[in-house]
N, C-alpha and C. Protein backbone atom coordinates (compact mmCIF):
# COMPACT_ATOMS: atom_id res chain seq x y z
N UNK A 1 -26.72 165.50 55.63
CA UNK A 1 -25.99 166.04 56.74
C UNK A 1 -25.78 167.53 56.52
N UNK A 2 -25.61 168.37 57.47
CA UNK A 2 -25.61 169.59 57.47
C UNK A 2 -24.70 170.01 58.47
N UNK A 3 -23.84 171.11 58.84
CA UNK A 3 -23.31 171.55 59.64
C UNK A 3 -23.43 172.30 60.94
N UNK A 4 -23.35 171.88 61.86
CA UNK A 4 -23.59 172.59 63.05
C UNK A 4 -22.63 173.90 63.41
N UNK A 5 -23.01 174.18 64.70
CA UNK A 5 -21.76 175.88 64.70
C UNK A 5 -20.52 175.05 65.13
N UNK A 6 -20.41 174.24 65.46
CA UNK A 6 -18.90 173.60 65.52
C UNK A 6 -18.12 173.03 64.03
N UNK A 7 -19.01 173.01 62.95
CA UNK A 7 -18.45 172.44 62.14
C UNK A 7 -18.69 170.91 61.42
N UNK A 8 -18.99 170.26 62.44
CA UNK A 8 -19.22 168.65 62.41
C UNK A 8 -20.54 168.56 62.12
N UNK A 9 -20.22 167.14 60.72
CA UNK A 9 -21.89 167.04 60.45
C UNK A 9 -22.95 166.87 61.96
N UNK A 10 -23.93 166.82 61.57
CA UNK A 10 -25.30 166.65 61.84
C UNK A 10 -25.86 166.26 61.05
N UNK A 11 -26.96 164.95 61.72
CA UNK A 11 -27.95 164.41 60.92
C UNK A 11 -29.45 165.21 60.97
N UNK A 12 -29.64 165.45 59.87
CA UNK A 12 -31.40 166.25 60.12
C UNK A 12 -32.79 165.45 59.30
N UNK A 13 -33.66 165.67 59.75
CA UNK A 13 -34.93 164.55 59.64
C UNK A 13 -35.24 165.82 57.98
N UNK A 14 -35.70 164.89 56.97
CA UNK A 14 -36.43 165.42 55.92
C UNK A 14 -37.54 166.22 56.19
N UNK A 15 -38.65 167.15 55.51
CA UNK A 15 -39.95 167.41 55.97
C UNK A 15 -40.81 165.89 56.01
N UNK A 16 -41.86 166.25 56.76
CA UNK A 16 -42.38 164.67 56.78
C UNK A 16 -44.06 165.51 57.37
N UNK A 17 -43.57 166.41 56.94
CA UNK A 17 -45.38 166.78 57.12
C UNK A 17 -46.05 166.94 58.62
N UNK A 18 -45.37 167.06 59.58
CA UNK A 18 -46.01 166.25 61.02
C UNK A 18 -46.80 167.74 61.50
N UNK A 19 -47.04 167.47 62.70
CA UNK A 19 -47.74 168.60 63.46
C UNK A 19 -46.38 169.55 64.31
N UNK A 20 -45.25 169.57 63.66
CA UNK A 20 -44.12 170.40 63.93
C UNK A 20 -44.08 171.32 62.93
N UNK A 21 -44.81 171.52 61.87
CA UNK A 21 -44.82 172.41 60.67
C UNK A 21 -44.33 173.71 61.41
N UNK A 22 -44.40 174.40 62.06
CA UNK A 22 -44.35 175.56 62.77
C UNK A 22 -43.20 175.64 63.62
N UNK A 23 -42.45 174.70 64.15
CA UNK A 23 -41.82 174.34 65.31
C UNK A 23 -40.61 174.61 64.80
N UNK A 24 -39.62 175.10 65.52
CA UNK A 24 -38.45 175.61 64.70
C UNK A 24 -37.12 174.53 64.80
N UNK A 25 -37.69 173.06 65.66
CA UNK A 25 -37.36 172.19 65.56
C UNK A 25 -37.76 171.09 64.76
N UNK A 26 -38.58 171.32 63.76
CA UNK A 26 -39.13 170.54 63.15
C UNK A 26 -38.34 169.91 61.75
N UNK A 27 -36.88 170.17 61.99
CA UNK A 27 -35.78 169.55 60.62
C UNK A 27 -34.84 168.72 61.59
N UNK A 28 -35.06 169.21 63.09
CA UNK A 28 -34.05 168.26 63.79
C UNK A 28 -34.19 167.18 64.19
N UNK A 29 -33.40 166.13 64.52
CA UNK A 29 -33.48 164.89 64.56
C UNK A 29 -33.44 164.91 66.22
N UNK A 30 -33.96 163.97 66.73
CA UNK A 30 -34.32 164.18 68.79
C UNK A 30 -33.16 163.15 68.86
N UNK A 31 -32.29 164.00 69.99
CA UNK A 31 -30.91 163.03 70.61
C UNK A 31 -31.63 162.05 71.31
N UNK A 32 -32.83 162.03 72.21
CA UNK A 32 -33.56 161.17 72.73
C UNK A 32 -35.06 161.74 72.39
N UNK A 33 -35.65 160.46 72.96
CA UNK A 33 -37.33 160.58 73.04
C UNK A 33 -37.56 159.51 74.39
N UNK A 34 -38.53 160.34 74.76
CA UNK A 34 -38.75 159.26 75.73
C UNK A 34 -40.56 159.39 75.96
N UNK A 35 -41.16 158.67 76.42
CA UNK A 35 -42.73 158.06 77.15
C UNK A 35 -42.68 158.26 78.57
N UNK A 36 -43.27 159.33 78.85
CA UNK A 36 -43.51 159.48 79.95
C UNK A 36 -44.47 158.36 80.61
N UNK A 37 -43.96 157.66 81.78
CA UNK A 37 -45.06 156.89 82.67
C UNK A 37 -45.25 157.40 83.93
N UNK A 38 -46.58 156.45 84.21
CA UNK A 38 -47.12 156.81 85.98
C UNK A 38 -45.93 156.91 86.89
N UNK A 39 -44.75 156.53 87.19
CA UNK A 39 -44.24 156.75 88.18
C UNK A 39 -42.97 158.03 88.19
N UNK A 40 -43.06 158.71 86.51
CA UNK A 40 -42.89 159.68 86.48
C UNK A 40 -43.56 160.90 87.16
N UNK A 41 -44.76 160.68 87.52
CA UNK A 41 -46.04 161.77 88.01
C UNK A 41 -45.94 162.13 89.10
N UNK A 42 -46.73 163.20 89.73
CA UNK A 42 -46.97 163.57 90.23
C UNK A 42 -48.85 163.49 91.07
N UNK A 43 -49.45 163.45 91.75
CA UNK A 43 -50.50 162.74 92.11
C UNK A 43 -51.89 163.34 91.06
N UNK A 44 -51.35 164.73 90.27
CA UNK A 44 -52.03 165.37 89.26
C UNK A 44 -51.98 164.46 87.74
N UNK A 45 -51.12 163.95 87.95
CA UNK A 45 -50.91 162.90 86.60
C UNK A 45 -49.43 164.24 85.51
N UNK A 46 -49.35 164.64 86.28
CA UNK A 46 -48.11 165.81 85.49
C UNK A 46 -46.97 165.28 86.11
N UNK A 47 -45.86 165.22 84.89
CA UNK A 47 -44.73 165.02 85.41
C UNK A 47 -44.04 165.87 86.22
N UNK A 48 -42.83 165.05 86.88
CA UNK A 48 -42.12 165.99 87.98
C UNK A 48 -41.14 167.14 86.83
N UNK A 49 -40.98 168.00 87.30
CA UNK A 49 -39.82 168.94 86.29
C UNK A 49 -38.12 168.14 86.92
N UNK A 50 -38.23 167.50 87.55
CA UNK A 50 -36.63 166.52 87.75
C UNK A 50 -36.61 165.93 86.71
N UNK A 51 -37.73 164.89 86.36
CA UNK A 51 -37.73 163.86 85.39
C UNK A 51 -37.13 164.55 84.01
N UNK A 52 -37.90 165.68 83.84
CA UNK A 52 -37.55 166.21 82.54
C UNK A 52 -35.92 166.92 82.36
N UNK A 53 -35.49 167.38 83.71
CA UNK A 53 -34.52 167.81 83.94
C UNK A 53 -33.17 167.18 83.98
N UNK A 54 -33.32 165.86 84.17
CA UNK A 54 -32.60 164.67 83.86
C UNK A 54 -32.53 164.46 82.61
N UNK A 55 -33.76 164.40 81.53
CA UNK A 55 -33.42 163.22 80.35
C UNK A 55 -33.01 164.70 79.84
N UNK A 56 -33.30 166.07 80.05
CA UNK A 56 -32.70 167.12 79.12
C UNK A 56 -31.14 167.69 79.84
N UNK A 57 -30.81 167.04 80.17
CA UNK A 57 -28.93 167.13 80.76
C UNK A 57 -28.57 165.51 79.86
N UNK A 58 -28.90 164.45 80.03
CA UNK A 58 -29.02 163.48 79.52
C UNK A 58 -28.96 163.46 77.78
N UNK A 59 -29.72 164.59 77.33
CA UNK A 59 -29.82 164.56 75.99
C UNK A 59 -28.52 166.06 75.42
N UNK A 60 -28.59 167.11 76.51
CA UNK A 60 -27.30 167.59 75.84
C UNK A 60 -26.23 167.09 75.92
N UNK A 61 -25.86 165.89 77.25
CA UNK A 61 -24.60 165.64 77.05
C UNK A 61 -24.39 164.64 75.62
N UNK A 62 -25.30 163.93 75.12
CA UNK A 62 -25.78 163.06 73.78
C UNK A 62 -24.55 163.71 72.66
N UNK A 63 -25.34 165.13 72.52
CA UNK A 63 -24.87 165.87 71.78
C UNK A 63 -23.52 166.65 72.21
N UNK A 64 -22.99 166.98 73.39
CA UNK A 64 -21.68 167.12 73.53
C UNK A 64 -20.68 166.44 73.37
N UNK A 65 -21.41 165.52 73.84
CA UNK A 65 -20.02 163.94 73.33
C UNK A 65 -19.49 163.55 71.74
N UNK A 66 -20.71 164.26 70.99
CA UNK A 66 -20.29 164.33 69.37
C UNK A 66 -19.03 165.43 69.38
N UNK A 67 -18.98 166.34 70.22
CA UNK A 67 -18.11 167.13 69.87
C UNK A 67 -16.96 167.01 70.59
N UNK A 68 -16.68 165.88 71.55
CA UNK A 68 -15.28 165.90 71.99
C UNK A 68 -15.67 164.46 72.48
N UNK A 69 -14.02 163.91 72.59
CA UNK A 69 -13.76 162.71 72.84
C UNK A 69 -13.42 162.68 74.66
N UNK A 70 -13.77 163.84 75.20
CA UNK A 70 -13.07 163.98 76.39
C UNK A 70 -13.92 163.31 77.51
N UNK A 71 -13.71 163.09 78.61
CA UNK A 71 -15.20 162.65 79.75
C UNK A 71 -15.68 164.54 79.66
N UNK A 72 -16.81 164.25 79.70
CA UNK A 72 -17.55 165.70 80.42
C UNK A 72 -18.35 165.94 81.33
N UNK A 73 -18.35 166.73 82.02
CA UNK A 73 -19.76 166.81 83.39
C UNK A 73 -20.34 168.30 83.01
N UNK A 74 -21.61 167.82 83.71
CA UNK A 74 -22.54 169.16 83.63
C UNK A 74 -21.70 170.33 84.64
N UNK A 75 -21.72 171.72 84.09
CA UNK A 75 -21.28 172.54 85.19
C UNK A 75 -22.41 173.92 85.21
N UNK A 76 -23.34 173.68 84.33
CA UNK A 76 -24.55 174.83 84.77
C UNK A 76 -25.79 173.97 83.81
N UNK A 77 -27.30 175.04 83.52
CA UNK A 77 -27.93 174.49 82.98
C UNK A 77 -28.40 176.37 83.26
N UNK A 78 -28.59 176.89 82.17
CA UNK A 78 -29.47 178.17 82.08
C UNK A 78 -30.70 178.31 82.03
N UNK A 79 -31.04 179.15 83.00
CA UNK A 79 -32.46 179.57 83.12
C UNK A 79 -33.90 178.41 82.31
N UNK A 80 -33.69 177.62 83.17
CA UNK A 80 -35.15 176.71 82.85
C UNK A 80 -36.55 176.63 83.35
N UNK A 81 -37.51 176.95 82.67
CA UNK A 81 -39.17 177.73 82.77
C UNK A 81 -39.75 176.83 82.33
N UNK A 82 -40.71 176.51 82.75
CA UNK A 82 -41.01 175.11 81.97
C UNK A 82 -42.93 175.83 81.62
N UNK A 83 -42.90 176.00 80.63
CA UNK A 83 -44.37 176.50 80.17
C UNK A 83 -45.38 176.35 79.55
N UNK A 84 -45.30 174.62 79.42
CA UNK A 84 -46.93 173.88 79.31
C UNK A 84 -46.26 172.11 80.01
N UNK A 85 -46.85 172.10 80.78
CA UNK A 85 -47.19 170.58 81.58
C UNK A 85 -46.98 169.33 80.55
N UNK A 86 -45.87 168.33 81.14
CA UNK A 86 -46.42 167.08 80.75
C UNK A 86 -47.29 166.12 81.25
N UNK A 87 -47.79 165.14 80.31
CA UNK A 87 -48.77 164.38 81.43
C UNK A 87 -48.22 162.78 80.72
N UNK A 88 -48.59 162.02 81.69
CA UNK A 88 -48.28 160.59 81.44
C UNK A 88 -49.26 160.57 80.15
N UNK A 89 -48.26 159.26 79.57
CA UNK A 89 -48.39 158.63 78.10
C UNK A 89 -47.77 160.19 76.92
N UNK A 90 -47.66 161.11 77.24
CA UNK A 90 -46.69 161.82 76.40
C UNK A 90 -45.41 161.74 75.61
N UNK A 91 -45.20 161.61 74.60
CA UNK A 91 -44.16 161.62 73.93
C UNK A 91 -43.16 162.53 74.07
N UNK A 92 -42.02 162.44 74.68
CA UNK A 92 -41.12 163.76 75.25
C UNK A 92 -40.01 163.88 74.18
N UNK A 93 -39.58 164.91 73.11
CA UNK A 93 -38.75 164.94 72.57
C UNK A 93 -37.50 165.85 73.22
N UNK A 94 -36.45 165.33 72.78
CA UNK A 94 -35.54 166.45 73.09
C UNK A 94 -34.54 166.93 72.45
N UNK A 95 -34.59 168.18 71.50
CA UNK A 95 -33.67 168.22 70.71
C UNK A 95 -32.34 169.22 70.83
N UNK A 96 -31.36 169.10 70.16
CA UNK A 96 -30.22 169.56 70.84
C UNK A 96 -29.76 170.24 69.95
N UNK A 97 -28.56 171.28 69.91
CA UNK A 97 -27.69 171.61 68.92
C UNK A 97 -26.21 172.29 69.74
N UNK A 98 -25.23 172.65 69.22
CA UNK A 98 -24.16 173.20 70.23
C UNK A 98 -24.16 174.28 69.41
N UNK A 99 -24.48 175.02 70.73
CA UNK A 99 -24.02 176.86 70.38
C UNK A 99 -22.69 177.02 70.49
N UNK A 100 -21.82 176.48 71.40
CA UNK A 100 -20.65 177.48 71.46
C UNK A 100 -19.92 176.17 72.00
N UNK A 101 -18.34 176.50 71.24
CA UNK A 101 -17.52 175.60 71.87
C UNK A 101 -16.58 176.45 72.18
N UNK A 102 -16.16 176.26 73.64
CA UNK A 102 -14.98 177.44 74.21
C UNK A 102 -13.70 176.36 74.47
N UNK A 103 -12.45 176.92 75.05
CA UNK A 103 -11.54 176.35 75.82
C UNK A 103 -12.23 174.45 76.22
N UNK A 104 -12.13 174.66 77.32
CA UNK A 104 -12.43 173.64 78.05
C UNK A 104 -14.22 173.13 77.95
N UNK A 105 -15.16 174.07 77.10
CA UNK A 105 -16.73 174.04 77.56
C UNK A 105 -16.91 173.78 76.38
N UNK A 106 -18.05 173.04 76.52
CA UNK A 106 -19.36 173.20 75.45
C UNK A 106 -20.66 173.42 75.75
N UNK A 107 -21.22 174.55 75.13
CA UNK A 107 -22.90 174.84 75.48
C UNK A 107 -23.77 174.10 74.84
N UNK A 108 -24.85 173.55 74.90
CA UNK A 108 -25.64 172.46 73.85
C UNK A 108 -27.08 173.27 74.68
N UNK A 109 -27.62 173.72 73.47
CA UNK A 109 -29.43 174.46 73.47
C UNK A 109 -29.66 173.15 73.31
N UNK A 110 -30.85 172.21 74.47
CA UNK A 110 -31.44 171.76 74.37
C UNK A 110 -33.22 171.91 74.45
N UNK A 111 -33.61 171.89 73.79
CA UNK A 111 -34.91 172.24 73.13
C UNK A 111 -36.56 171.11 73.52
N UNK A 112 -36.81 171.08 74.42
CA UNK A 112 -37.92 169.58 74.78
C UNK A 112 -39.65 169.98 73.99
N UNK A 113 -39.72 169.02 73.42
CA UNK A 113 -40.84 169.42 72.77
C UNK A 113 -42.08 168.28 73.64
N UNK A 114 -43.44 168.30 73.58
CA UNK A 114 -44.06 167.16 74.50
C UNK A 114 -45.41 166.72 73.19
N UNK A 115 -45.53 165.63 72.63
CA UNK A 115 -46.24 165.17 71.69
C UNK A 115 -47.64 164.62 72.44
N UNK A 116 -48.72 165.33 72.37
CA UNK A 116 -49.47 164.59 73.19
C UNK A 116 -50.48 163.22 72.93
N UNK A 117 -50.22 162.06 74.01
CA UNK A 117 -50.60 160.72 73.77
C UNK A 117 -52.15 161.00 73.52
N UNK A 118 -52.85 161.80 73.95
CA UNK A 118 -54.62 161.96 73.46
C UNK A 118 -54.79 162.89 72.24
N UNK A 119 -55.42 162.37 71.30
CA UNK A 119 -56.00 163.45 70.39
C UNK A 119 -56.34 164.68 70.85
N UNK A 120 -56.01 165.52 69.63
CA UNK A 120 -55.43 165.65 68.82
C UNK A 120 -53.65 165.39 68.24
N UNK A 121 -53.64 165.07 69.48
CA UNK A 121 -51.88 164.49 69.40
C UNK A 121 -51.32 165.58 68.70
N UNK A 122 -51.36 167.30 69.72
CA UNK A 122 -50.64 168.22 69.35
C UNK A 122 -49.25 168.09 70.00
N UNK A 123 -48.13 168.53 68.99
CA UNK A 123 -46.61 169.22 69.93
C UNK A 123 -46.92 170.43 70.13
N UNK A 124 -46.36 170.55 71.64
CA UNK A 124 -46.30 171.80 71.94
C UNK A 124 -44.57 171.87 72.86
N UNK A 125 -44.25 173.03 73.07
CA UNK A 125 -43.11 173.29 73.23
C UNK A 125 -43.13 172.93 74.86
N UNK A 126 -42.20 172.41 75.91
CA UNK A 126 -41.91 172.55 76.88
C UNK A 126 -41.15 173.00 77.64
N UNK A 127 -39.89 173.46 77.38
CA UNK A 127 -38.79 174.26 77.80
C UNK A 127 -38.01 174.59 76.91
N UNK A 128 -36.88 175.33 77.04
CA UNK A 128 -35.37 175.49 76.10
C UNK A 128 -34.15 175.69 77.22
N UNK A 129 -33.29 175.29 77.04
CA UNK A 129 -32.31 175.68 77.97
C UNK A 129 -30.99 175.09 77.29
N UNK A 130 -29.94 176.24 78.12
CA UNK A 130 -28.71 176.24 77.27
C UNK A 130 -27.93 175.82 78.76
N UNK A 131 -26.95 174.15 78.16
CA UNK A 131 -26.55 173.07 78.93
C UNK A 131 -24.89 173.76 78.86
N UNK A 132 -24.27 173.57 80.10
CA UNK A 132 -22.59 173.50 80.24
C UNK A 132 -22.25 172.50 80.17
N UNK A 133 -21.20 171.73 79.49
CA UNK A 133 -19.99 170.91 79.96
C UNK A 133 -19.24 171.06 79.88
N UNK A 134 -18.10 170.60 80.72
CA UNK A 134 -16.70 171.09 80.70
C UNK A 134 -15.78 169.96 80.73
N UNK A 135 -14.96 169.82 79.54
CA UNK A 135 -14.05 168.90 79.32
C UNK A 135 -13.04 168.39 80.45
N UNK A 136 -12.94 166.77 81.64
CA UNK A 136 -12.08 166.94 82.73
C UNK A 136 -10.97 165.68 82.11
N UNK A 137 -10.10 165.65 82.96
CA UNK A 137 -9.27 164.85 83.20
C UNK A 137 -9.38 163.54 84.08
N UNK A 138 -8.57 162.88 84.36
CA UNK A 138 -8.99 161.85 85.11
C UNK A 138 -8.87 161.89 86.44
N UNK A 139 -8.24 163.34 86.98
CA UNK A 139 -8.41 163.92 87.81
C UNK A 139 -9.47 164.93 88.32
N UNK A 140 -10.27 165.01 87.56
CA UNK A 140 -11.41 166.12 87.11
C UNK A 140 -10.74 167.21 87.34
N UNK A 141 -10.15 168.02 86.85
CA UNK A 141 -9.63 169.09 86.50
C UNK A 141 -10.10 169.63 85.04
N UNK A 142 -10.64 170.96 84.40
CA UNK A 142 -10.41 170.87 83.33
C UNK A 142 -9.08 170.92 82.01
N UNK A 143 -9.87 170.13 81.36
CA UNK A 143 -8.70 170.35 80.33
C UNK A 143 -9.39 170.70 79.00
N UNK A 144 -8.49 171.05 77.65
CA UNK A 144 -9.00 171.61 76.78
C UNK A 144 -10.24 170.18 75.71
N UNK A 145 -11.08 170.77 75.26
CA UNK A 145 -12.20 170.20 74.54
C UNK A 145 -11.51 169.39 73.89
N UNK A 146 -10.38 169.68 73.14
CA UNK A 146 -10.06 168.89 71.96
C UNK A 146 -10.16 167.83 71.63
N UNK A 147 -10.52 167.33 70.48
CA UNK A 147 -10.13 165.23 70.23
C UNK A 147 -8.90 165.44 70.40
């Protein structure tokens, strides 16, 4: 275990030799993974950027919820570019970490990497984007992060 910028362990994957040697995610452990299928696609056989846009809000809140006991909702998602294609049968990673814990917010860099199902079965990077949540009440109002 190792420490994140909040303080709280984190679990991290050993080296294991893979085709992430280079990848600056390649010690982190994926909050999710998922297999892209056909009805993810698009009539090109490329996924929709929703699909991905879902399981990567999906995978920072993973990792926000380690850091507070509170309900949280998404309240932004920064600048997302998406700059190599998935295609069905792809392995979609998504890895997370929390940059910043404020008042009421937490930011979580989520990181999507795409493993490809045809040889050479390279990773290559697919987006990065830095996730909002904001700690509510049962009124949804915010309130502070804290446990």
């Amino acid at each position: 275990m190792t420490k994140s910028a909040s303080g709280k362990g984190r679990r991290r994957r050993g080296g294991s030799g893979n085709s992430r040697a280079n990848s600056k995610t390649g010690s982190l452990q994926p909050a999710i993974r998922v297999v892209m299928m056909p009805r993810d696609a698009n009539y090109l056989g490329t996924i929709f950027g929703g699909v991905i846009l879902s399981s990567l809000d999906l995978a920072g809140a993973v990792e926000a919820q380690q850091q507070s006991d509170r309900k949280l909702v998404t309240t932004a998602m920064h600048e997302v570019k998406f700059i190599a294609p998935v295609f069905v049968g792809d392995l979609v990673s998504f890895y997370t970490e929390t940059v910043k814990i404020g008042n009421s917010s937490i930011t979580v860099r989520v990181t999507v990497e795409a493993t490809r199902a045809l040889a050479p079965h390279e990773t290559v990077r697919v987006t990065q984007a830095d996730v909002v949540y904001v700690a509510i009440d049962e009124a949804g109002r915010p309130v502070p992060v804290q446990r």
